[in-house]
C-alpha atoms as a PDB file:
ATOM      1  CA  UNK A   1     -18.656 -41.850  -8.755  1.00  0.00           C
ATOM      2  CA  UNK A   2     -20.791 -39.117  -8.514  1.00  0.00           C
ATOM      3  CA  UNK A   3     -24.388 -38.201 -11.201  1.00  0.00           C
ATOM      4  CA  UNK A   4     -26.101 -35.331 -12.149  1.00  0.00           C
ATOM      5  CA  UNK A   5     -29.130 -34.884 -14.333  1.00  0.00           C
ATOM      6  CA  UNK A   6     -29.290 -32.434 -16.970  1.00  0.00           C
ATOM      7  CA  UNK A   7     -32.274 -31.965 -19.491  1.00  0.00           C
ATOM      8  CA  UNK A   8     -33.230 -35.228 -18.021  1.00  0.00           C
ATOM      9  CA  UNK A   9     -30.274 -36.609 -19.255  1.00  0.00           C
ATOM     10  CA  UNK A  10     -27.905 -38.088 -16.369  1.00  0.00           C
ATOM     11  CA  UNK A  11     -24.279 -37.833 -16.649  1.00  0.00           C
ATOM     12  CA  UNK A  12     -21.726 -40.038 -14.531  1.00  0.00           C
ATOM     13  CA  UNK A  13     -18.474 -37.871 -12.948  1.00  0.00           C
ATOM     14  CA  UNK A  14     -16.111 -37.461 -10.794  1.00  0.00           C
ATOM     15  CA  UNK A  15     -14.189 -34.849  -9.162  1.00  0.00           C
ATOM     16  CA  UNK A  16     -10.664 -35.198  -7.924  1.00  0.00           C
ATOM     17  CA  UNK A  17      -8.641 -32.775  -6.311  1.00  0.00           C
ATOM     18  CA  UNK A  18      -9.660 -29.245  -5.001  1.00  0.00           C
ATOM     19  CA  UNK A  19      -7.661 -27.070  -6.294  1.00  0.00           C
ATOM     20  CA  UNK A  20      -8.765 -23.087  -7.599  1.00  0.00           C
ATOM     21  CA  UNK A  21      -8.924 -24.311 -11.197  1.00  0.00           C
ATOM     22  CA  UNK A  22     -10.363 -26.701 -13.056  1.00  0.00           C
ATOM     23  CA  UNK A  23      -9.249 -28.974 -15.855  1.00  0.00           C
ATOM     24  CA  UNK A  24     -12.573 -30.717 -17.550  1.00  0.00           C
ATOM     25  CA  UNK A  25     -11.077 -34.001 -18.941  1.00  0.00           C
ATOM     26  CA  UNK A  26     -12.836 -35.214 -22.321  1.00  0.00           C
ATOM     27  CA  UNK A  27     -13.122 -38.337 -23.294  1.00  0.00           C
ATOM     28  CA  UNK A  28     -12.153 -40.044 -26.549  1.00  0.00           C
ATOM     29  CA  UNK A  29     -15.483 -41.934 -28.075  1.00  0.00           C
ATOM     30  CA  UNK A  30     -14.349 -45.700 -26.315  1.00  0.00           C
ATOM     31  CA  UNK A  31     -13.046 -44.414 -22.796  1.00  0.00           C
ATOM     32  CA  UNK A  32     -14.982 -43.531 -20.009  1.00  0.00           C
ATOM     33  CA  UNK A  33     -13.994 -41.831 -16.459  1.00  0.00           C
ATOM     34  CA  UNK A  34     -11.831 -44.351 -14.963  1.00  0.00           C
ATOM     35  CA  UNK A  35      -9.213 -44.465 -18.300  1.00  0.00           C
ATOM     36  CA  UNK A  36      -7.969 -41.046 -17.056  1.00  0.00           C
ATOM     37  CA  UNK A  37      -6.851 -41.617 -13.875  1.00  0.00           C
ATOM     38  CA  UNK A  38      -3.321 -41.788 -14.347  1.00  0.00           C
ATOM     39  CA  UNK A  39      -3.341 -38.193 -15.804  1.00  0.00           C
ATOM     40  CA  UNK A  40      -5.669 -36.621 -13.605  1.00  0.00           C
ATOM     41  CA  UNK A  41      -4.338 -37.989  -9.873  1.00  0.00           C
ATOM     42  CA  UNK A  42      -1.058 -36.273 -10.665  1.00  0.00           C
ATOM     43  CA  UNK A  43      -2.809 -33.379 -11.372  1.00  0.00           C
ATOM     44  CA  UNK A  44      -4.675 -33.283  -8.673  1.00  0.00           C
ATOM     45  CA  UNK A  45      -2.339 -32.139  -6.676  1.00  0.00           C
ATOM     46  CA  UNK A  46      -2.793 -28.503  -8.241  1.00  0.00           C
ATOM     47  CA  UNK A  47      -6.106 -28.618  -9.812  1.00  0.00           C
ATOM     48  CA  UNK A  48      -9.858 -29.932  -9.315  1.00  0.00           C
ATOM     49  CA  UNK A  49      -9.840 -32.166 -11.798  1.00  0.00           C
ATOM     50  CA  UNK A  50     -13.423 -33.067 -13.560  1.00  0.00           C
ATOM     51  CA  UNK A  51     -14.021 -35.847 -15.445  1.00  0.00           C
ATOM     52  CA  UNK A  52     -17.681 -37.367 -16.956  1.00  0.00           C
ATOM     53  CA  UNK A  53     -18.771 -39.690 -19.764  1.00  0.00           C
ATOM     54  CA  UNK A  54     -20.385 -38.241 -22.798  1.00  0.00           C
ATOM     55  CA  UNK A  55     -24.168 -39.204 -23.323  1.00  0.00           C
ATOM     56  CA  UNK A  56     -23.766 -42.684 -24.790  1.00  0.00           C
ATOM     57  CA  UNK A  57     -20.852 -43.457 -23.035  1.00  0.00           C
ATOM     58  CA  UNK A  58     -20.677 -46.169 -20.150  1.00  0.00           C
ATOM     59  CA  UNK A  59     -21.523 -44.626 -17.221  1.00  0.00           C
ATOM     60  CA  UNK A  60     -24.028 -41.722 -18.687  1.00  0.00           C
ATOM     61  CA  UNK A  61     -27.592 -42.220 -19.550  1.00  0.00           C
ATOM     62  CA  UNK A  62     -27.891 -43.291 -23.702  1.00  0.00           C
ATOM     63  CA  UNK A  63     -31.371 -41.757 -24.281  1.00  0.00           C
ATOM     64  CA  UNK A  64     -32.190 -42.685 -28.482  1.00  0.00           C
ATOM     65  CA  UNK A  65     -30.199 -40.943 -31.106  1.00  0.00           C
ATOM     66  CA  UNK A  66     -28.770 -38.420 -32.856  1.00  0.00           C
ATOM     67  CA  UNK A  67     -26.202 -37.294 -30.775  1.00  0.00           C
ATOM     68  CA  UNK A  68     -23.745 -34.574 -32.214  1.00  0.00           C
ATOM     69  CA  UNK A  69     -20.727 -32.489 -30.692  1.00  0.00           C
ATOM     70  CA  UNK A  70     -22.802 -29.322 -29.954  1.00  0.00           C
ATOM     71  CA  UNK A  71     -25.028 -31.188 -28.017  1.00  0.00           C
ATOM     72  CA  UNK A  72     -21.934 -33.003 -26.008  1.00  0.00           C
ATOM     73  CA  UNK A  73     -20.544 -29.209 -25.633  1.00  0.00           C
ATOM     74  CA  UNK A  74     -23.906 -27.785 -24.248  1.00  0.00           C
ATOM     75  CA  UNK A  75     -24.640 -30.765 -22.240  1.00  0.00           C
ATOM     76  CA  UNK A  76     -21.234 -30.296 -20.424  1.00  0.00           C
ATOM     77  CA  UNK A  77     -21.966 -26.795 -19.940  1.00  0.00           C
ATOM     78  CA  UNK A  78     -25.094 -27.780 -18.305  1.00  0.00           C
ATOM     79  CA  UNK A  79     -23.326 -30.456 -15.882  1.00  0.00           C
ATOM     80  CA  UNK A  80     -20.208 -26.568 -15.074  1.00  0.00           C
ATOM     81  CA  UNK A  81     -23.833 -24.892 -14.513  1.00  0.00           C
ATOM     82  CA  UNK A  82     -25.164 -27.659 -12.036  1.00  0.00           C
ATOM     83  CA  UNK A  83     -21.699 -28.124 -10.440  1.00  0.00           C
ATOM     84  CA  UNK A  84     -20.907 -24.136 -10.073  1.00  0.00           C
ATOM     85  CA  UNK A  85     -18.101 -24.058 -12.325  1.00  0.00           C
ATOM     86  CA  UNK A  86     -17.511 -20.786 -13.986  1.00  0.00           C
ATOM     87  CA  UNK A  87     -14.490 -21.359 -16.958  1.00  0.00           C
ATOM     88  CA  UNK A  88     -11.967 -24.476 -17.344  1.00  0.00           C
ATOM     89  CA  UNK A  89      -9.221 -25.830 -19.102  1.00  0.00           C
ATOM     90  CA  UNK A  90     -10.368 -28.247 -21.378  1.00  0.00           C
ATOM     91  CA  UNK A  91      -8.588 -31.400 -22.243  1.00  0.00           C
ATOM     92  CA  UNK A  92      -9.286 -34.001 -24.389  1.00  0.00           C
ATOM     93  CA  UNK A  93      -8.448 -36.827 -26.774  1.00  0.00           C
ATOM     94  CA  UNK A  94      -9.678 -37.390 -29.888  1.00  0.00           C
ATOM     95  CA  UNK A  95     -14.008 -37.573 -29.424  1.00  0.00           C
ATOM     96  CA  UNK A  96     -13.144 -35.239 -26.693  1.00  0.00           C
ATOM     97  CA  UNK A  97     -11.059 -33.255 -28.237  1.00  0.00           C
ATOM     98  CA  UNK A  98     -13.236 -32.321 -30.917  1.00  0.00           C
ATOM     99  CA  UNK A  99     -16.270 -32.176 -28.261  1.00  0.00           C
ATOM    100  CA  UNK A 100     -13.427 -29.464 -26.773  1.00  0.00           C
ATOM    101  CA  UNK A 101     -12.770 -27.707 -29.858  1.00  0.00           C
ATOM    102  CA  UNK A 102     -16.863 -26.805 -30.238  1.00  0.00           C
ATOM    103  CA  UNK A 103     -17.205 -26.299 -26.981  1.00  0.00           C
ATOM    104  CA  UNK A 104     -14.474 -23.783 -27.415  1.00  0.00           C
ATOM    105  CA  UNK A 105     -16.218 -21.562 -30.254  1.00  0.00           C
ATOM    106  CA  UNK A 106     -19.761 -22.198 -29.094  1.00  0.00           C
ATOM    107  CA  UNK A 107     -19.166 -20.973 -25.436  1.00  0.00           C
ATOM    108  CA  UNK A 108     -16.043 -19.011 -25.331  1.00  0.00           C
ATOM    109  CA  UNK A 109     -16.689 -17.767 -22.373  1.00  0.00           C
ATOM    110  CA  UNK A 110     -16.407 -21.055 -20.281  1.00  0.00           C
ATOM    111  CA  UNK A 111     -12.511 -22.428 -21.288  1.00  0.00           C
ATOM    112  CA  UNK A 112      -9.813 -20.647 -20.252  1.00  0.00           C
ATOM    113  CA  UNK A 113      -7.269 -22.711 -22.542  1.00  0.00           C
ATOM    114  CA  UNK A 114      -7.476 -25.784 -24.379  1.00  0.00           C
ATOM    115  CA  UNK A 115      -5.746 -28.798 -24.469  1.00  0.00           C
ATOM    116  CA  UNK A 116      -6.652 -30.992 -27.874  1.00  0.00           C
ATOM    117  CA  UNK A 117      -4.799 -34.592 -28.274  1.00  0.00           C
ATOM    118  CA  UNK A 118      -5.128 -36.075 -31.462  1.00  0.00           C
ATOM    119  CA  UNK A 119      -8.063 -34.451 -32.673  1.00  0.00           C
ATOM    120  CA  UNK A 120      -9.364 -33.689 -35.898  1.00  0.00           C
ATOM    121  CA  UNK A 121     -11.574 -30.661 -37.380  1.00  0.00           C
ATOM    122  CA  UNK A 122     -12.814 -32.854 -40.873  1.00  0.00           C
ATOM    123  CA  UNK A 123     -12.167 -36.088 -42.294  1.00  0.00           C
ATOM    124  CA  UNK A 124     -10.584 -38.333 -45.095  1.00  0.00           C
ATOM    125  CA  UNK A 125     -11.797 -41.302 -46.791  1.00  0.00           C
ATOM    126  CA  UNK A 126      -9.754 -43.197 -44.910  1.00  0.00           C
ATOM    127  CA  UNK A 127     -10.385 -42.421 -41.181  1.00  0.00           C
ATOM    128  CA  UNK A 128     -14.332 -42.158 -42.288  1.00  0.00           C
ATOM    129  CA  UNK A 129     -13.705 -45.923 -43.283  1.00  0.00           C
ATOM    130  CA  UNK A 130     -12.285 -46.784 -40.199  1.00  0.00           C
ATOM    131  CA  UNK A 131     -15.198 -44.987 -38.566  1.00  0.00           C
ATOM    132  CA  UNK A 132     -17.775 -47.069 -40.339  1.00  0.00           C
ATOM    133  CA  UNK A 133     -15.809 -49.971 -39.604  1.00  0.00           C
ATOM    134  CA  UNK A 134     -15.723 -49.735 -35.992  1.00  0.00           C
ATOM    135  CA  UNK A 135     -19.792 -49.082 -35.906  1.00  0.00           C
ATOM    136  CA  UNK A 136     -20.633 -51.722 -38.336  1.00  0.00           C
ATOM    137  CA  UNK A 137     -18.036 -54.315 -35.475  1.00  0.00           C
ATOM    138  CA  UNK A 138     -19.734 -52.464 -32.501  1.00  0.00           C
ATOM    139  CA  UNK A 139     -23.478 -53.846 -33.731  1.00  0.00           C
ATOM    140  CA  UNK A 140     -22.592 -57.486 -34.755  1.00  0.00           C
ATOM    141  CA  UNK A 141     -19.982 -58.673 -31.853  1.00  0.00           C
ATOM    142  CA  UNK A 142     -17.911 -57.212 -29.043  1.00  0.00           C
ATOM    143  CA  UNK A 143     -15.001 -59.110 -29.560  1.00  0.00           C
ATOM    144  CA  UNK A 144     -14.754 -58.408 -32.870  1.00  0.00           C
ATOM    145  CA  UNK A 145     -15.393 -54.670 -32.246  1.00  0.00           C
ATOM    146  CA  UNK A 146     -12.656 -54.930 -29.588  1.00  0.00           C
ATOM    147  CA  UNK A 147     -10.211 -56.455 -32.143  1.00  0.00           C
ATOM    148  CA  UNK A 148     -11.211 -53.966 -34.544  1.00  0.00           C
ATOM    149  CA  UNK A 149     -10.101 -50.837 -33.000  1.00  0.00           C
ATOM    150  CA  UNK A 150      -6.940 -52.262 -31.593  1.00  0.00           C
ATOM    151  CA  UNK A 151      -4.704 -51.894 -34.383  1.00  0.00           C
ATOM    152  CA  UNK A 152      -5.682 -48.540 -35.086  1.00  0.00           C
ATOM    153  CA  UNK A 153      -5.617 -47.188 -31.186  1.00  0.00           C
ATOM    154  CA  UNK A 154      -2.304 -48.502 -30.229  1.00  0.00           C
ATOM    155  CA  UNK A 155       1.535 -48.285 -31.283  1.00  0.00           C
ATOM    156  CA  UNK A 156       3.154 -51.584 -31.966  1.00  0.00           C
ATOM    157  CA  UNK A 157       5.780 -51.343 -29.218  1.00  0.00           C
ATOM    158  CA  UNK A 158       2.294 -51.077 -26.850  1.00  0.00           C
ATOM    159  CA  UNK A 159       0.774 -54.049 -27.857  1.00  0.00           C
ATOM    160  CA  UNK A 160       4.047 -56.212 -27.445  1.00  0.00           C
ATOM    161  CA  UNK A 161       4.130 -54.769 -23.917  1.00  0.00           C
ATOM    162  CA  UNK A 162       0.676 -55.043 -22.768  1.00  0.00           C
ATOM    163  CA  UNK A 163      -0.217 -58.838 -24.022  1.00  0.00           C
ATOM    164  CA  UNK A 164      -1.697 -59.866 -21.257  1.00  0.00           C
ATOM    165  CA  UNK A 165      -3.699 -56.603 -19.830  1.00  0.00           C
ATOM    166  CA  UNK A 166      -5.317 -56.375 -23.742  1.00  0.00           C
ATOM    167  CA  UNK A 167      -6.835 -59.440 -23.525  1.00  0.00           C
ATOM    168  CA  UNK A 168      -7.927 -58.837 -20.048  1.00  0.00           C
ATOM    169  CA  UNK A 169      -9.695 -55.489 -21.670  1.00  0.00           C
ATOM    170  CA  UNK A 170     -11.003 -57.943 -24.337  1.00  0.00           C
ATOM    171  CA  UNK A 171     -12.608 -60.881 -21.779  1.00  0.00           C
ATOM    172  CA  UNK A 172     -14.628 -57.459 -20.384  1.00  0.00           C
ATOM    173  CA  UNK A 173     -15.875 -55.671 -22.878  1.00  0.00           C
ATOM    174  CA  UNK A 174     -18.460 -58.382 -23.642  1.00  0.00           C
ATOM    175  CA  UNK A 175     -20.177 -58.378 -20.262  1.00  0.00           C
ATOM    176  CA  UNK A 176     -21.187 -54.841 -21.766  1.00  0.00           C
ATOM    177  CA  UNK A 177     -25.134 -54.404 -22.565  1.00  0.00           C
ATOM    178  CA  UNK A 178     -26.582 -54.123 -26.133  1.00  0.00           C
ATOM    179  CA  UNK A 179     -26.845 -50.604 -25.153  1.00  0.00           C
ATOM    180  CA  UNK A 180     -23.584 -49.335 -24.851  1.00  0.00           C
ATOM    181  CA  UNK A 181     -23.001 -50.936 -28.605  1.00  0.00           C
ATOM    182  CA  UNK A 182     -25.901 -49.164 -29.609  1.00  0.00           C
ATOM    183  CA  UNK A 183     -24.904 -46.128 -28.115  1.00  0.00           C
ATOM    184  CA  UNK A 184     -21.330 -46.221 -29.762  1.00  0.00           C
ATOM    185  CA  UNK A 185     -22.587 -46.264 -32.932  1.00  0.00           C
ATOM    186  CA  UNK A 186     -24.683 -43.390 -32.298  1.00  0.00           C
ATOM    187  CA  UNK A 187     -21.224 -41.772 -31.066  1.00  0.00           C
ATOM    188  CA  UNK A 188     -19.831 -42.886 -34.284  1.00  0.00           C
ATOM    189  CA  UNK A 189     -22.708 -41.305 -36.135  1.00  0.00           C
ATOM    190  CA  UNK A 190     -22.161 -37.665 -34.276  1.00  0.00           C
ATOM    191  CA  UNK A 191     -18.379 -37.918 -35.573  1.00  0.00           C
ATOM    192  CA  UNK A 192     -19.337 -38.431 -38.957  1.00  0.00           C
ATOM    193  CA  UNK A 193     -21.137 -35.308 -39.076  1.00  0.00           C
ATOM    194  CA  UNK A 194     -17.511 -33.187 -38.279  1.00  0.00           C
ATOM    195  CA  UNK A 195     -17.369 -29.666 -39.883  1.00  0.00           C
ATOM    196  CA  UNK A 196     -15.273 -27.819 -37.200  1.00  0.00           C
ATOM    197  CA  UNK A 197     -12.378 -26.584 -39.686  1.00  0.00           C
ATOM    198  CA  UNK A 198     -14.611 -23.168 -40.279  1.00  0.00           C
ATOM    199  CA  UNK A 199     -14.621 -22.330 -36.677  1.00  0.00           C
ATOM    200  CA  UNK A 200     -10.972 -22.776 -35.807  1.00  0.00           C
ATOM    201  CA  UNK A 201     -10.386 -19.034 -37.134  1.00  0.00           C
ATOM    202  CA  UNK A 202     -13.212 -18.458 -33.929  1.00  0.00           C
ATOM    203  CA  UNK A 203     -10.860 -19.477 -30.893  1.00  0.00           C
ATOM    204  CA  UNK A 204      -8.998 -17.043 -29.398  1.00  0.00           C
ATOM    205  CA  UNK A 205      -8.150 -18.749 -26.286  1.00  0.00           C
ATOM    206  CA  UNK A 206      -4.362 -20.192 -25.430  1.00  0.00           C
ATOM    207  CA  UNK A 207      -4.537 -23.790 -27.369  1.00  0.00           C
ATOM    208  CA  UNK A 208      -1.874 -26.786 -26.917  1.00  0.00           C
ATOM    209  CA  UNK A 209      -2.148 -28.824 -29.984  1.00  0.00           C
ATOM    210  CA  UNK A 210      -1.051 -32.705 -29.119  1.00  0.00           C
ATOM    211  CA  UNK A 211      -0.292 -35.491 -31.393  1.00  0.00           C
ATOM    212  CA  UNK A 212       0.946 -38.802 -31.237  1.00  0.00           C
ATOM    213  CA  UNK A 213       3.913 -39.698 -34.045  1.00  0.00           C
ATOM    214  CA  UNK A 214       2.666 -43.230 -34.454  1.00  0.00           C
ATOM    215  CA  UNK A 215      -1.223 -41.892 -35.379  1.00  0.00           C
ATOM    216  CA  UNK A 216      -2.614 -43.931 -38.224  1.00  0.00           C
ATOM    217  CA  UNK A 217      -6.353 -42.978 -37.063  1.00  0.00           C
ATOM    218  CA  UNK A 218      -5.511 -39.279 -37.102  1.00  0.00           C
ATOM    219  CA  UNK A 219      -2.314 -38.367 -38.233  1.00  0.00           C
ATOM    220  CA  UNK A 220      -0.023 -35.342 -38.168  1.00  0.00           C
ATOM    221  CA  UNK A 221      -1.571 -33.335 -40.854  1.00  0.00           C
ATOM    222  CA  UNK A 222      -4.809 -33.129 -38.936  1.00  0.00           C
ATOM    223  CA  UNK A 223      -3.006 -31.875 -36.308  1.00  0.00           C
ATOM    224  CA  UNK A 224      -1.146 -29.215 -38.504  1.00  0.00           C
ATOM    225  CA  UNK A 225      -4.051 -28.223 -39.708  1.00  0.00           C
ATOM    226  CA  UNK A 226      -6.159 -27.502 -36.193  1.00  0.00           C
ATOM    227  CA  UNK A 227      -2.790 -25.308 -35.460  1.00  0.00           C
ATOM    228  CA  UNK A 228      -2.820 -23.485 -38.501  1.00  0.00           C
ATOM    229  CA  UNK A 229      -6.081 -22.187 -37.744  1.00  0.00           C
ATOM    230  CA  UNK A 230      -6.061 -21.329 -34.307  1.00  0.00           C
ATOM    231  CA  UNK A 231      -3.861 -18.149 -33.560  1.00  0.00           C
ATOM    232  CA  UNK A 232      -2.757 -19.156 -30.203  1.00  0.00           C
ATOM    233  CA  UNK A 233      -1.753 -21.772 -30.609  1.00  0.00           C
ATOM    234  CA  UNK A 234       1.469 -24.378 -30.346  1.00  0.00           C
ATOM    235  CA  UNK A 235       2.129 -28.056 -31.661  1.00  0.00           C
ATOM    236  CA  UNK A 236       3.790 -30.351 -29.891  1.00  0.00           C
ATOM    237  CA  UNK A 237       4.292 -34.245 -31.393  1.00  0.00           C
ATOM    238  CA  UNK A 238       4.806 -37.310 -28.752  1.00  0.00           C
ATOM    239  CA  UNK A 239       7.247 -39.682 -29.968  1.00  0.00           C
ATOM    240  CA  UNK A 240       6.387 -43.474 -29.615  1.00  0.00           C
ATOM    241  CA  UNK A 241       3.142 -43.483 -28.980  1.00  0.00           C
ATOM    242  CA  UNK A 242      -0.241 -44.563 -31.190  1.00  0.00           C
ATOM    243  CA  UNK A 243      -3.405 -42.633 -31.200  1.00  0.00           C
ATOM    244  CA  UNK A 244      -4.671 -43.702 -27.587  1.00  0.00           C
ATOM    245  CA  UNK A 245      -1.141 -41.618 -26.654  1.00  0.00           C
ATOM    246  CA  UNK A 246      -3.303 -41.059 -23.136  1.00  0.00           C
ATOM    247  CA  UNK A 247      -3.219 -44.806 -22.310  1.00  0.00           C
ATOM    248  CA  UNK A 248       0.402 -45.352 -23.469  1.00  0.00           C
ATOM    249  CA  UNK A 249       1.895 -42.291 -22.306  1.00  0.00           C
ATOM    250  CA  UNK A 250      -0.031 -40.790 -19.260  1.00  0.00           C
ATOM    251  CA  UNK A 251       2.735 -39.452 -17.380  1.00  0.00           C
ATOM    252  CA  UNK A 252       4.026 -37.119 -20.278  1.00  0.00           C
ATOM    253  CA  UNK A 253       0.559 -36.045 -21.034  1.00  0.00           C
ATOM    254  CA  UNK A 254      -0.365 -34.582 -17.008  1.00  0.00           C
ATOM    255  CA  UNK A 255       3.739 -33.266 -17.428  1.00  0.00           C
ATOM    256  CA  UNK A 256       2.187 -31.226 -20.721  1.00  0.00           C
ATOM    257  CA  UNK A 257      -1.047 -30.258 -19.788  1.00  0.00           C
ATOM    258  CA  UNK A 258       0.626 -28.826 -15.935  1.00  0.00           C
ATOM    259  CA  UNK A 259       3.344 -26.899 -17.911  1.00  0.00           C
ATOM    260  CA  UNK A 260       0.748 -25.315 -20.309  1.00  0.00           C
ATOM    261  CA  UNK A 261      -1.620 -24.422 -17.775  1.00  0.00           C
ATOM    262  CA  UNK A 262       1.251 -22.838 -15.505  1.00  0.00           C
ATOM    263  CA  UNK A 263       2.156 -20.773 -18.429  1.00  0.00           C
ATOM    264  CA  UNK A 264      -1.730 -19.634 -19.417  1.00  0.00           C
ATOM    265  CA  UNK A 265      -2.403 -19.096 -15.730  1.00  0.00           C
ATOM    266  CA  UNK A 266       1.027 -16.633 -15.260  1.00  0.00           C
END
């Protein structure tokens, strides 16, 4: 693991592969580096894959609140800057993807193509609920924010197969500092504020739309409407898999993201 500080902010990342282009991974608002591993070693093969945790997130600094996506967005443009990157494909899941989307209209001139797994560009009632929920769990007890999120991340055909390797996730996350809980919620907060649907009509670049069939967090129609917007784009829906479709189905997300980029990069 590798750091760099920015604005006196200082980000954890990592770097794998060394190939001529680079694929900036992006994470959702719970992962961190390491969850992306089995996308990004395949990849490395052919790319230079980069990969870093948001402000707030585990391995980055968590300097005092408000966070929001622009600043996310400018602070990864800051760590391309620092690292000599000039453009990348951007991919990410859900936080990430919506960090990728404003990244996308704010500094066009950086991503090449964009990758967005189930991402949204507003909200509903319900997935603001869920929201709230998951910050109000994160600042009273880490097992029940654990237990919290689980129903809404995974399919059900994942949690019957991954019993055991949940609850080893579980007996973990409370050796977390107060920080990182404090953090999330400022995470949560940025979310909250989510107005992208006006600036979809503002990317131009070659965009894979993602989504994962058994999404309750952030269904199809979010989806649907991200594509709608953005010219270039296509849809494609994974079957059987829930909203973390990165952790349940990482070998057919590096298969889509290498065929896209092969395509854009033709």
């Amino acid at each position: 693991m590798q750091s760099a500080t920015i604005d006196g902010v200082t980000f954890g990342y990592d770097i794998v592969g060394e190939g001529e282009e680079t694929i900036a991974f992006l994470n959702g608002i719970a992962m961190s580096v390491g969850h992306w591993m089995p996308i990004a070693e395949p990849l490395s093969a052919d790319y230079r894959c980069l990969l870093h945790d948001f402000r707030g997130q585990l391995l980055s600094d968590k300097p005092p609140g408000p966070y929001s996506l622009e600043q996310h967005a400018d602070d990864l443009v800051g760590l391309l800057d620092t690292l000599g990157i000039d453009r990348v494909h951007v991919l990410g899941t859900s936080y990430g993807a919506e960090v990728g989307m404003v990244m996308t209209y704010r500094h066009p001139d950086r991503v090449r193509s964009l990758i967005l797994i189930d991402g949204v560009s507003e909200t509903d009632p319900v997935l603001c609920a869920a929201v709230h929920a998951w910050k109000a769990a994160a600042l009273a007890d880490p097992i029940v924010f654990y237990r919290t999120t689980i129903p809404w991340n995974y399919s059900a055909s994942y949690l019957n197969l991954h019993v055991d390797e949940l609850r080893d996730r579980e007996s973990r996350i409370v050796e977390l500092p107060r920080e990182y809980f404090e953090a999330f919620a400022e995470l949560c907060d940025s979310f909250l504020h989510i107005d992208i649907t006006p600036h979809l009509q503002d990317i131009h670049c070659p965009a894979l739309v993602v989504v994962a069939d058994r999404d309750i967090l952030k269904p199809r129609r979010f989806s649907q409407i991200i594509h709608a917007r953005i010219e270039n784009s296509a849809l494609t829906i994974i079957e059987g898999a829930g909203h973390a479709v990165v952790i349940e189905q990482p070998e057919r997300i590096a298969g889509l993201t290498k065929e896209f980029i092969n395509n854009v990069s033709e």
